[in-house]
Every structure is written in C-alpha cells, then in structure tokens.
C-alpha atoms as a PDB file:
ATOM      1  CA  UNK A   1       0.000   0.000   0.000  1.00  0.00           C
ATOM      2  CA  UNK A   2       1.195   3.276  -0.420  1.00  0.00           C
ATOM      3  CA  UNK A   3      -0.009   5.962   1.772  1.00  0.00           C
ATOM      4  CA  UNK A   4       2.589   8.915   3.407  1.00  0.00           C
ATOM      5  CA  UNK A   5       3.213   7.812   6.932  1.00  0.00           C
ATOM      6  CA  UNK A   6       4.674  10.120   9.737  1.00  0.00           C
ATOM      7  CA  UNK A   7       5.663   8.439  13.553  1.00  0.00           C
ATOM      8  CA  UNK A   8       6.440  11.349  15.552  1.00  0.00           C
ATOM      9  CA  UNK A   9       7.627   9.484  18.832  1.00  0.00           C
ATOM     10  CA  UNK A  10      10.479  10.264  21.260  1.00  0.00           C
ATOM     11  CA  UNK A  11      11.198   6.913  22.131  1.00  0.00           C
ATOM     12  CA  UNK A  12      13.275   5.854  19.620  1.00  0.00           C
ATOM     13  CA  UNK A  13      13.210   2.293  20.351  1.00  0.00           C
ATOM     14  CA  UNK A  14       9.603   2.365  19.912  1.00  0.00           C
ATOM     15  CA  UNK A  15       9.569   4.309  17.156  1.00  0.00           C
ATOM     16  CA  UNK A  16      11.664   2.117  14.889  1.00  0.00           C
ATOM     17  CA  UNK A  17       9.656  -0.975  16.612  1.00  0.00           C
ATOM     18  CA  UNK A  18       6.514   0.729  15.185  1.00  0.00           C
ATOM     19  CA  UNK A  19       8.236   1.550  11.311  1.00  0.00           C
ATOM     20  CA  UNK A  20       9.138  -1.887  11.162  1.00  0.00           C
ATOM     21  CA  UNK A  21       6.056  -3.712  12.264  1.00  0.00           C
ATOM     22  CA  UNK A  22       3.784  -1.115   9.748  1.00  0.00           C
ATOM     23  CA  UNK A  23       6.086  -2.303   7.136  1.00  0.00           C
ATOM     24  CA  UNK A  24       6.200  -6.057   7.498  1.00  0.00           C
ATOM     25  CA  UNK A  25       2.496  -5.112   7.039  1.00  0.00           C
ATOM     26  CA  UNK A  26       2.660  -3.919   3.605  1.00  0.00           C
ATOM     27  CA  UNK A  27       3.142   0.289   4.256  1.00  0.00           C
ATOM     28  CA  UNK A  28       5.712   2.419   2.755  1.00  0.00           C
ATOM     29  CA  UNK A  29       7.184   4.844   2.908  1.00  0.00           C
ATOM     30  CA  UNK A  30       7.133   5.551   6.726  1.00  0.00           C
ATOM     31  CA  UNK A  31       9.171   8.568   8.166  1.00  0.00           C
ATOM     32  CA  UNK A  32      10.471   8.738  11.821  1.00  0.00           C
ATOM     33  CA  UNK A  33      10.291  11.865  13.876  1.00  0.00           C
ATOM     34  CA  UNK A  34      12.210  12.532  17.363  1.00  0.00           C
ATOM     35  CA  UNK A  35      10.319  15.735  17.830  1.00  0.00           C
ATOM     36  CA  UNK A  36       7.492  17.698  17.147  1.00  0.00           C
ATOM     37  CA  UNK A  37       9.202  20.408  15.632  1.00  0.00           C
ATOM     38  CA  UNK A  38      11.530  18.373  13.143  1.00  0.00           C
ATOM     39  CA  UNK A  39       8.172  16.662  12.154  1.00  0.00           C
ATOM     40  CA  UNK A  40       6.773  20.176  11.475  1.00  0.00           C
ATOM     41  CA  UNK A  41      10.240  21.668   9.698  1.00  0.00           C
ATOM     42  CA  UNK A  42       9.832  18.640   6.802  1.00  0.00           C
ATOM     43  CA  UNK A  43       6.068  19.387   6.559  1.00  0.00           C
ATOM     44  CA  UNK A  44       6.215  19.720   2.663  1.00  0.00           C
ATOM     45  CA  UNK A  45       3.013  17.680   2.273  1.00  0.00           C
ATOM     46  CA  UNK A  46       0.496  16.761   4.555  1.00  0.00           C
ATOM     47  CA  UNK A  47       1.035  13.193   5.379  1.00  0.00           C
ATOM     48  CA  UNK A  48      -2.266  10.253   4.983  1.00  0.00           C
ATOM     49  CA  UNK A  49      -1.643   9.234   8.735  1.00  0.00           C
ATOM     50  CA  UNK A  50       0.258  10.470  11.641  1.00  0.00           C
ATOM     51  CA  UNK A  51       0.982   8.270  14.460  1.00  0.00           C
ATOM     52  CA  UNK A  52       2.302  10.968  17.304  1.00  0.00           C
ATOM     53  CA  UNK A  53       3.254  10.371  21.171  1.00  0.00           C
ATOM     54  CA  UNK A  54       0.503  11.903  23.475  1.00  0.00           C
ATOM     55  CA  UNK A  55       3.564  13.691  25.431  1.00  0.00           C
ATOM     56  CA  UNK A  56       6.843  14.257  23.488  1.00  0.00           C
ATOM     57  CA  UNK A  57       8.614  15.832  25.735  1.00  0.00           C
ATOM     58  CA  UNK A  58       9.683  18.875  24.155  1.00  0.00           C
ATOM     59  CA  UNK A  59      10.902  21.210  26.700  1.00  0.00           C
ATOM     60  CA  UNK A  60      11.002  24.544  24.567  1.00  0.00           C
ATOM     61  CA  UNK A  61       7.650  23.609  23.767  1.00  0.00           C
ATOM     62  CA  UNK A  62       6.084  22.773  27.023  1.00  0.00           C
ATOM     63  CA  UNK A  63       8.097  25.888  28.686  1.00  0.00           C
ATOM     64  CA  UNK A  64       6.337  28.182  26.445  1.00  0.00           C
ATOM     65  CA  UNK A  65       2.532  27.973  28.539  1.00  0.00           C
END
C-alpha cells in the first residue's frame, strides 16, 4: 500500500519498533520523527496518517505555557 506515513515518537526504540512492524504489514514509505518540531520543519506535504506520542517531551515547547 502506499499511503505517506509520519511516527512522531520520542522513544526511539519504539519508534523504529513501530516503522518496522507497519512495514512487514505492507506500508511504505514511513518517516520517523524525534520531535514535534523536526516533524513540522519537513512538513512539505500533509502526510495520509500520523501516528504521534501523546507527550513528546519537548521542553522549549512545554516551557512556552
């Protein structure tokens, strides 16, 4: 299948666990964020599905409140 796939997860452990298990199932091409903002710097097109971590993390991010 071919739909554009975004994991944005800090856990990179996790994250690759995820990219490999969606691919054994068929989905390409699958790109791997560490952070929120890196996801949003490549933002080019919108992707067909996002998987994204509930809390990332991001202390510049969660400072800002």
């Amino acid at each position: 299948m071919h739909f554009n796939i975004s994991i944005v997860e800090d856990d990179r452990i996790f994250a690759e666990v995820l990219r490999r298990r969606m691919m054994m199932q068929g989905f390409a091409p699958i790109s791997v964020f560490n952070t929120g903002q890196s996801f949003l710097d490549s933002l080019v097109k919108a992707p067909d599905l996002i998987f994204m971590d509930y809390d990332l993390g991001d202390d510049r991010i969660r400072n800002s409140n």
